[in-house]
Protein backbone atom coordinates (compact mmCIF):
# COMPACT_ATOMS: atom_id res chain seq x y z
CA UNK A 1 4.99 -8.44 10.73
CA UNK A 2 4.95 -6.46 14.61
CA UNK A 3 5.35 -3.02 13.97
CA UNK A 4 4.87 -0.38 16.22
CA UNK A 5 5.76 3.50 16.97
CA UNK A 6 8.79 4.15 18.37
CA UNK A 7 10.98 0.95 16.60
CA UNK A 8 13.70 1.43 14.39
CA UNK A 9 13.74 -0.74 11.45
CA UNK A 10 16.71 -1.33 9.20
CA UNK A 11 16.10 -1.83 5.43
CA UNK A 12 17.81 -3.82 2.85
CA UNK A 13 18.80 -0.60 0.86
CA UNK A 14 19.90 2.66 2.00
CA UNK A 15 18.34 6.51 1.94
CA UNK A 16 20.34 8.88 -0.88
CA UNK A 17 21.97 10.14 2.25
CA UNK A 18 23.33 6.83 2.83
CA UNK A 19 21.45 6.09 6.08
CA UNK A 20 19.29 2.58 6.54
CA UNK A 21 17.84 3.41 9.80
CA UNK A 22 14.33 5.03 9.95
CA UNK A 23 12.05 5.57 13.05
CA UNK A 24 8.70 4.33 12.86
CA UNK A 25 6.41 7.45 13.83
CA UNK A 26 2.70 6.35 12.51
CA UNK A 27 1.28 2.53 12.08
CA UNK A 28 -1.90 2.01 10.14
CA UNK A 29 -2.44 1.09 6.60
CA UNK A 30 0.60 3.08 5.86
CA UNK A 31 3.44 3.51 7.68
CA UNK A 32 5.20 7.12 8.78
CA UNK A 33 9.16 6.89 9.08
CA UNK A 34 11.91 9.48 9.77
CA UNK A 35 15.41 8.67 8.57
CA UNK A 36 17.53 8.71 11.12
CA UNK A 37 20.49 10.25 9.16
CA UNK A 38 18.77 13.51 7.62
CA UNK A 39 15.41 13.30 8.99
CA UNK A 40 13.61 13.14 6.14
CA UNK A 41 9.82 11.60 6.91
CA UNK A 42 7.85 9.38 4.14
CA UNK A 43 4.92 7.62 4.67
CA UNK A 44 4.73 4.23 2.79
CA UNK A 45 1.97 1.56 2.42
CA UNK A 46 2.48 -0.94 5.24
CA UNK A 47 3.10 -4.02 2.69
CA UNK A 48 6.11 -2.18 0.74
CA UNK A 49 7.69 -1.81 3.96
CA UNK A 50 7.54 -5.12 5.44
CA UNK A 51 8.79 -6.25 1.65
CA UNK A 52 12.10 -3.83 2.30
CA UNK A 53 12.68 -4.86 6.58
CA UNK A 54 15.84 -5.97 7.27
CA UNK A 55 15.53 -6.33 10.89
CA UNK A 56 13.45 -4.24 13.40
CA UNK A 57 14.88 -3.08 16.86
CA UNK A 58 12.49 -2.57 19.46
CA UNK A 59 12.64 0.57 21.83
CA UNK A 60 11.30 0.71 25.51
């Protein structure tokens, strides 16, 4: 799976603050996101996340 800074990715389940869009802000072996609803940032190993994608949205 294509993932690079600056897309927003939509997961299958929500953030406790009832958000499911997070901005991608680091791409390596793990993968930086910010929620989009509170902000919060968590880094996450790159094959959890492409496990819990729902669909990606690409930014230009």
């Amino acid at each position: 799976m294509d993932i690079q800074i600056g897309d927003i990715v939509t997961l299958k389940k929500p953030h406790p603050c009832k958000s499911y869009d997070f901005k991608v802000l680091r791409t390596g072996a793990d993968i930086g996101i910010k929620c989009l609803g509170c902000g919060h940032y968590m880094l996450l190993p790159r094959n959890k996340l492409t496990k819990s994608i729902k669909a990606i949205n690409r930014q230009q």
